[in-house]
Protein backbone atom coordinates (compact mmCIF):
# COMPACT_ATOMS: atom_id res chain seq x y z
CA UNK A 1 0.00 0.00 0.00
CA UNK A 2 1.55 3.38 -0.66
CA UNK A 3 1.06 6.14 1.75
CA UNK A 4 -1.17 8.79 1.11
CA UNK A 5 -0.50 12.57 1.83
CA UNK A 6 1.47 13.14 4.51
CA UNK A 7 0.34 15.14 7.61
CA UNK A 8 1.72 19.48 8.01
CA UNK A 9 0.88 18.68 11.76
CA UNK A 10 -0.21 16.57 14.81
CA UNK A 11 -3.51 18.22 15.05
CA UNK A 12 -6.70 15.36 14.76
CA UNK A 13 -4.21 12.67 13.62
CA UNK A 14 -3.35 9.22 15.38
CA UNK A 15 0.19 8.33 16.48
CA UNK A 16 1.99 5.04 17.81
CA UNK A 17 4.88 5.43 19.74
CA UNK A 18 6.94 2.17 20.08
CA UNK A 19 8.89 2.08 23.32
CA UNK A 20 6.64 4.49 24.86
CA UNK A 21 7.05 3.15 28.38
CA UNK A 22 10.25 3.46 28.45
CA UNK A 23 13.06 6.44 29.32
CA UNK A 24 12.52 8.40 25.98
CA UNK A 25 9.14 7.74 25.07
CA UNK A 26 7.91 8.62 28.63
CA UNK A 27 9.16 12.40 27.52
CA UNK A 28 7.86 11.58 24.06
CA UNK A 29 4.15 11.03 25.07
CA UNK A 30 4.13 13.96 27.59
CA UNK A 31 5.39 16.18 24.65
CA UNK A 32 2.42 14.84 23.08
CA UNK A 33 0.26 14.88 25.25
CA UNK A 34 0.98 18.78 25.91
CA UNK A 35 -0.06 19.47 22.22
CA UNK A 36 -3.65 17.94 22.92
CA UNK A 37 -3.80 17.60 19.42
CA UNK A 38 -3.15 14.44 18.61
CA UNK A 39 -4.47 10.78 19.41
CA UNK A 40 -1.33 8.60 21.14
CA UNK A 41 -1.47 4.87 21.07
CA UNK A 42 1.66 3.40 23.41
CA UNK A 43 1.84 -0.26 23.48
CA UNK A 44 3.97 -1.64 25.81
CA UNK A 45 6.59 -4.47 25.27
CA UNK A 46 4.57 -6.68 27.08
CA UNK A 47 1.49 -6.22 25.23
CA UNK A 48 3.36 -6.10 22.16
CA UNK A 49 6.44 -7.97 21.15
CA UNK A 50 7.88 -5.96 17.88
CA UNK A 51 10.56 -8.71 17.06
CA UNK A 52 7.70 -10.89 16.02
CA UNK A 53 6.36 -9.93 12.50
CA UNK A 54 3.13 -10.95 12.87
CA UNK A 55 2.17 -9.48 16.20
CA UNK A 56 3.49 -6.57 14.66
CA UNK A 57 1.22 -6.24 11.50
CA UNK A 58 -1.88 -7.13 13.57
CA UNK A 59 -1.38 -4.55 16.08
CA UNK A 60 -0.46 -2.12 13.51
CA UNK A 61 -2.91 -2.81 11.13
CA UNK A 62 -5.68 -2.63 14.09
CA UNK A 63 -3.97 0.70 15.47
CA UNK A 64 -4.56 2.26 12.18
CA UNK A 65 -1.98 5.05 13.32
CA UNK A 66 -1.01 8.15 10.57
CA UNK A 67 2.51 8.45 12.21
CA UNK A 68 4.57 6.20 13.77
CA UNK A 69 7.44 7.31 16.53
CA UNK A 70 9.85 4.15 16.66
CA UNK A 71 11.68 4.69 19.66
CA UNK A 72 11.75 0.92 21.15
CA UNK A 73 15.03 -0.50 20.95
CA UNK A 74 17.53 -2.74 23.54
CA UNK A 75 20.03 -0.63 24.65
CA UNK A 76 22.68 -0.35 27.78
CA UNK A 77 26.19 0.44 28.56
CA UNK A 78 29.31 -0.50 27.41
CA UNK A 79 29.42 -3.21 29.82
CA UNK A 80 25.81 -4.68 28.32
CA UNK A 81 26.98 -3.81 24.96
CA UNK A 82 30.26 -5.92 25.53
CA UNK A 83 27.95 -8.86 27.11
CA UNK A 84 25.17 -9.09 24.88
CA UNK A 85 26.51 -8.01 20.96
CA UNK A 86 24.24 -10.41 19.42
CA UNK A 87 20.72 -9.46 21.02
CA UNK A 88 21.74 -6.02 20.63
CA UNK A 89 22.41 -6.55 16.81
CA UNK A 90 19.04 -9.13 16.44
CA UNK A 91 16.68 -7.25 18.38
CA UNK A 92 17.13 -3.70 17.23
CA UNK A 93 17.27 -4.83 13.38
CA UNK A 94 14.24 -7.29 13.94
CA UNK A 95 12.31 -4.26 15.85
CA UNK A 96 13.29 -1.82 12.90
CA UNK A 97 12.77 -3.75 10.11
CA UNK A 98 9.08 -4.77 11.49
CA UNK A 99 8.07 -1.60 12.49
CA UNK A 100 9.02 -0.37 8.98
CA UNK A 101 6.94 -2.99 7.14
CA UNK A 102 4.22 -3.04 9.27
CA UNK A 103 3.94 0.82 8.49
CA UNK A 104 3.88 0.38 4.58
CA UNK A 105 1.13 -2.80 4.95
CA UNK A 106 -1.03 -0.41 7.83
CA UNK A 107 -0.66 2.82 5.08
CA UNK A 108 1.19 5.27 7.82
CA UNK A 109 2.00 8.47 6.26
CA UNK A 110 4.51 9.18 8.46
CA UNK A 111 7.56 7.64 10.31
CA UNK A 112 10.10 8.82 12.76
CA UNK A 113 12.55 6.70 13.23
CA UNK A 114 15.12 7.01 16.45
CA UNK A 115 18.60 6.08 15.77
CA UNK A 116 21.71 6.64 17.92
CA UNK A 117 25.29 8.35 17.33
CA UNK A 118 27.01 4.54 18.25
CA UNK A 119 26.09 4.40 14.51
CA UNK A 120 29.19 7.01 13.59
CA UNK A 121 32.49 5.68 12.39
CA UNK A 122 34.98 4.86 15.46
CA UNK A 123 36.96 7.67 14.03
CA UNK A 124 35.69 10.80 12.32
CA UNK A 125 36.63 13.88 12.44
CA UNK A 126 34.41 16.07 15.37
CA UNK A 127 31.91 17.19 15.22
CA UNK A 128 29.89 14.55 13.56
CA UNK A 129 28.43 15.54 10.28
CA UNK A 130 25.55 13.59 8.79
CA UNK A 131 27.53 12.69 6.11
CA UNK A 132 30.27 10.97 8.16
CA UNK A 133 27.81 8.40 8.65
CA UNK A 134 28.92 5.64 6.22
CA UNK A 135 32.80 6.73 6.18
CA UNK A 136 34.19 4.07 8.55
CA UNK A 137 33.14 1.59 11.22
CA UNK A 138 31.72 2.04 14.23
CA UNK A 139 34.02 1.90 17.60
CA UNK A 140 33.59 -2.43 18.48
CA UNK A 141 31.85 -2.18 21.49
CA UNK A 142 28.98 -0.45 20.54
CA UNK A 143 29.23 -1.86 16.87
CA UNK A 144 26.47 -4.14 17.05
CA UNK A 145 24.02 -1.99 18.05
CA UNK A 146 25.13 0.93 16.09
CA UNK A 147 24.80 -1.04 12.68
CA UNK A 148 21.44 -2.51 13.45
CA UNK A 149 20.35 1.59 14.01
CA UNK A 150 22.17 2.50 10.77
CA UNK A 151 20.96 -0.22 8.27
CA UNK A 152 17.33 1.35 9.18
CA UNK A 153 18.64 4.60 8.19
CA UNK A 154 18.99 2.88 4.88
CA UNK A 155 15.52 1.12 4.84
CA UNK A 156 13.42 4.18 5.35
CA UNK A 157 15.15 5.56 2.50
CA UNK A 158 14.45 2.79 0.52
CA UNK A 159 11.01 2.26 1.37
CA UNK A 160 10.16 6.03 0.92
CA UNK A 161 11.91 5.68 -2.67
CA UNK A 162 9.89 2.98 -3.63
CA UNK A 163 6.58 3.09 -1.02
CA UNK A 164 6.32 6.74 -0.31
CA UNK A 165 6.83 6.17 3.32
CA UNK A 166 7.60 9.57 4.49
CA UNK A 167 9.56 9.95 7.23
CA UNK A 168 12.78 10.75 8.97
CA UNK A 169 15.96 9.45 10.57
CA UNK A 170 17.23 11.04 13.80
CA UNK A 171 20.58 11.01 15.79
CA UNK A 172 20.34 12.22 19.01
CA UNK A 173 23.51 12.68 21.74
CA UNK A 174 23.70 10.64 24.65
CA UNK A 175 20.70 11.31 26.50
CA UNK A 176 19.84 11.94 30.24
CA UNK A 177 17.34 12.91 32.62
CA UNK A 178 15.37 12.18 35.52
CA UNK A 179 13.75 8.61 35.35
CA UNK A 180 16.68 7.67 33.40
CA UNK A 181 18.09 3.54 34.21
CA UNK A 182 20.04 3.80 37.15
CA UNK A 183 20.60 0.01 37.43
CA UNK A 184 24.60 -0.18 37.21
CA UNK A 185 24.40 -3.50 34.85
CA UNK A 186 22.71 -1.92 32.24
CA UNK A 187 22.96 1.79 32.82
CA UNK A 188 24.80 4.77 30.52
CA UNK A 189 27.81 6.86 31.68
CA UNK A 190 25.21 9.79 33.64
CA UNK A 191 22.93 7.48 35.69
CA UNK A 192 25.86 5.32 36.76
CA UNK A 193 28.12 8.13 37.56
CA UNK A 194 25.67 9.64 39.93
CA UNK A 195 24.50 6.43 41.41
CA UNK A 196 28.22 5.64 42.31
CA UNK A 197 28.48 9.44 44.21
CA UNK A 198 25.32 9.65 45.78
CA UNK A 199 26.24 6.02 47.00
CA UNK A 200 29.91 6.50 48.01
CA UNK A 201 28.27 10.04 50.12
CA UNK A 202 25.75 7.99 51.88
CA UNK A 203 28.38 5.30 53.20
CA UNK A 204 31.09 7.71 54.13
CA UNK A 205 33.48 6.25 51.07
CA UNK A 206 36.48 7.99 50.23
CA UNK A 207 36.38 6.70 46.74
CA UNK A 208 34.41 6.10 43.56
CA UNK A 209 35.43 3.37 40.75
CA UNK A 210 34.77 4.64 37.34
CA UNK A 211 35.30 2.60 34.04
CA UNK A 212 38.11 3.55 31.91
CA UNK A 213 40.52 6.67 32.00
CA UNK A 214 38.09 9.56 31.57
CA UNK A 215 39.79 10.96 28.73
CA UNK A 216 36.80 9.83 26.27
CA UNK A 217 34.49 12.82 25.18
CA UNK A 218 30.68 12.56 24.46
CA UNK A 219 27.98 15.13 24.00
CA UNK A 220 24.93 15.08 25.92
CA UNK A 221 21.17 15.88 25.53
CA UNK A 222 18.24 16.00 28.06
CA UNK A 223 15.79 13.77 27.05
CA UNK A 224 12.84 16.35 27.76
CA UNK A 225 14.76 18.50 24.75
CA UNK A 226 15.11 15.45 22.44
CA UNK A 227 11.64 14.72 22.94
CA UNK A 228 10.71 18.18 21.42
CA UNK A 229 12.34 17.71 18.35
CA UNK A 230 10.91 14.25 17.86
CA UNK A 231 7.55 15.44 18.18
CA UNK A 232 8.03 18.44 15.80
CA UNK A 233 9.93 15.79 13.42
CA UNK A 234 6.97 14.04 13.99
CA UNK A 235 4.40 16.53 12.81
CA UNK A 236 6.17 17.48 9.91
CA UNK A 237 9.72 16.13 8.69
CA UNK A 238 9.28 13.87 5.38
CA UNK A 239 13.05 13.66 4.26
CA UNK A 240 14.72 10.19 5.01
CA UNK A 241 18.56 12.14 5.23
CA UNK A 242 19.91 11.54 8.76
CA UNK A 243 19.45 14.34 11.49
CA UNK A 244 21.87 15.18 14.48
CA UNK A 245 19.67 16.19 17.77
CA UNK A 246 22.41 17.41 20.09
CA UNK A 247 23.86 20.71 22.60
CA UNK A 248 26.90 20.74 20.10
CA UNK A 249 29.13 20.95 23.53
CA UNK A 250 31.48 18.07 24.29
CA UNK A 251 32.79 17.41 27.33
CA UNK A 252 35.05 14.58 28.80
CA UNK A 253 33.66 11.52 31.22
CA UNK A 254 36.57 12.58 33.13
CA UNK A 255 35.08 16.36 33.81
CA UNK A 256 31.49 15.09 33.55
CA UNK A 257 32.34 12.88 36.78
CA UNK A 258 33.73 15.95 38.22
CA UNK A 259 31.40 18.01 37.58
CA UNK A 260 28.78 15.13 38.81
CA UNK A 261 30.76 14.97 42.60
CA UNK A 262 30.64 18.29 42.88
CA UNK A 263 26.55 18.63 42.38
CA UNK A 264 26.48 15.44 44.81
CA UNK A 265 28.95 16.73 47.06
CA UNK A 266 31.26 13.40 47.32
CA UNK A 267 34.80 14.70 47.99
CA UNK A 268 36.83 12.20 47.37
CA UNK A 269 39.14 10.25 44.91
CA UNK A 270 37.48 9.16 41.61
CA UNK A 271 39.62 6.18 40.82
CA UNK A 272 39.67 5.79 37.14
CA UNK A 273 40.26 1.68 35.56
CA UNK A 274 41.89 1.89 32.58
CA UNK A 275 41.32 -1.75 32.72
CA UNK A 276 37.76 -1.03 31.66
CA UNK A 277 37.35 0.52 28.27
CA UNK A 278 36.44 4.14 27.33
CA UNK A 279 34.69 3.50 24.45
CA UNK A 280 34.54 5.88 21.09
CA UNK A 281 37.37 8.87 21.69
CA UNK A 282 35.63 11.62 20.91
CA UNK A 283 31.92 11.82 20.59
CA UNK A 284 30.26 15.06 19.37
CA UNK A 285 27.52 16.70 16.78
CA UNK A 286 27.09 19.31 14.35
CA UNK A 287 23.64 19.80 15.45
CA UNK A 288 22.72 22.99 12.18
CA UNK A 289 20.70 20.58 10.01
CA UNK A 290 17.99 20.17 13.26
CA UNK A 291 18.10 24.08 13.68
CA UNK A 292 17.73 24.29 9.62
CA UNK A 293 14.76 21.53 9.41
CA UNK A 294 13.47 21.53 12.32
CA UNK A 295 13.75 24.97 14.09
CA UNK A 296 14.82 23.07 17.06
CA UNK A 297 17.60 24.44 19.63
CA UNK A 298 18.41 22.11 22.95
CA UNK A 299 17.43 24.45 25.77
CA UNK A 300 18.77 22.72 29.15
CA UNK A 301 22.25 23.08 30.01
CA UNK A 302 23.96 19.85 31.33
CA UNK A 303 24.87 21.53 34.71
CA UNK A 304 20.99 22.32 34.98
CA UNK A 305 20.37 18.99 34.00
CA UNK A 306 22.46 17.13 36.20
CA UNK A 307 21.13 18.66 39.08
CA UNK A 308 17.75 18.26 37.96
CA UNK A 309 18.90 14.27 37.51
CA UNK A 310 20.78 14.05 40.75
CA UNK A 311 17.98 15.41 43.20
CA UNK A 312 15.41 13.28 40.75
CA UNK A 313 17.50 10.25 41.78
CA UNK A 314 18.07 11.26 45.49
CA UNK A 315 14.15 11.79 45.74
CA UNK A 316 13.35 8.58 44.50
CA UNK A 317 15.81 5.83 44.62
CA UNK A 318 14.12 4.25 47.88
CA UNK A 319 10.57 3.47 45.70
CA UNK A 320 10.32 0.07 44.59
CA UNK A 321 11.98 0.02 40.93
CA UNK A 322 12.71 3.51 41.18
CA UNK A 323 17.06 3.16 40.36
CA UNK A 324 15.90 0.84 37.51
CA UNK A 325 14.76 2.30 34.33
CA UNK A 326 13.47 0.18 31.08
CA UNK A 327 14.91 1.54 27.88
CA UNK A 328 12.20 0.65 25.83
């Protein structure tokens, strides 16, 4: 079925989000639901499983939804990346390639699709331009993961070449944020940081392990700002070309930690393991096509958001589940 006429907005029109229940899509659907233009269908994982085919179609196909947001995907750490490289790869293709199909069969006239910067060659020259994407491989850790995300990248081109599946691709920076997944086996470099400070302050330690040397780089995002310009992607972005969502600042893991100690107040020794690895060197966007196509500027600084993230955690860690996030 080929899609008809795409929608210039949100307003009267259905949307799935995939993943919704989990860190992203929570800020997705309350960007959403903000607009109170739109109709927002959120299955979760449980109710539907989107590495099955068939459960996909059906649920699509009964959904009826004019846009999709494809935001579920398995994600984690370096550790869980190093651990689990072949349900990384698997899942996040399976989910993609699904969701993708299922949208052409249903006749969605719009998909957003939710990639991730693990996608970028290992080494590229910083910041990241959208071009870079296909110039190298990515860094091996993350590899699996990052060429499931980019092979979609190529499939929504393809099927709005041949379909007329409108839609786009988008990169966003590491993300962060209150309700983030604090569990430590599955966790990104923010939650775990500040669960290891807010920790070593409660029991009086004088010291905080931290994986690698600290002389890696990333950028980072606050997930309330990436959900923004999702939704507006959402409402109106039909060109398949990949999209950086970022700050445009870098900073190292080794000042982020710093930076994250001070906010928690732990004072002492952050003992690096360069046992452990750091990951991809550098890691930063040129975020001008989003402010070009989109309009889109991240508004939350990372020192506002890490306090914001820190006294989220602090407030809540003691509630059943509360230091253990799902990703999607």
């Amino acid at each position: 079925m080929t899609a008809s006429a795409a929608p210039t907005s949100l307003s009267g029109a259905s949307v799935l989000v995939t993943g919704g229940h989990g860190f992203l899509g929570g800020y997705v659907r309350e960007r959403l639901a903000a607009e109170r233009t739109a109709r927002v269908d959120a299955p979760s994982r449980e109710d539907l499983d989107l590495r099955s085919p068939d459960a996909t179609d059906a649920a699509f196909r009964a959904a009826r939804p004019d846009v999709v947001i494809h935001l579920a995907a398995r994600v984690g750490g370096i550790g869980a990346n190093e651990r689990h490289p072949g349900t990384f790869w698997r899942d996040n293709l399976l989910m993609g390639v699904n969701v993708l199909e299922a949208s052409r069969v249903a006749g969605v006239r719009r998909v957003v699709v939710v990639g991730t910067t693990c996608a970028y060659p290992k080494h590229v020259p910083v910041p990241f331009r959208e071009t870079d994407l296909w110039s190298g491989y990515p860094e091996e850790t993350n590899a699996p993961y990052g060429v499931a995300k980019r092979v979609l990248a190529v499939g929504l081109d393809a099927y709005a070449r041949e379909f007329g599946l409108r839609g786009a691709f988008l990169l966003p920076a590491n993300l962060y944020g209150p309700r983030d997944d604090f569990d430590l086996e599955s966790s990104h470099v923010i939650p775990a940081i500040v669960r290891k400070c807010v920790e070593a302050v409660d029991a009086g330690a004088t010291s905080v392990p931290l994986w690698g040397t600290g002389s890696a780089s990333r950028e980072f995002l606050h997930a309330r700002d990436a959900a923004e310009a999702i939704v507006r992607a959402a409402a109106r972005e039909d060109d398949p070309t990949p999209m950086n969502l970022g700050t445009g600042r870098e900073i190292t893991i080794r000042a982020l930690a710093e930076r994250v100690a001070a906010i928690v107040g732990f004072r002492g020794t952050l003992a690096w393991d360069p046992s452990r690895p750091d990951g991809q060197p550098r890691r930063a966007l040129d975020v001008s096509e989003a402010r070009r196509r989109l309009g889109w500027t991240a508004t939350t600084s990372l020192e506002e958001g890490l306090v914001e993230t820190v006294e989220w955690y602090r407030a809540t860690r003691g509630r059943s589940g509360a230091a253990c996030g799902s990703p999607s």
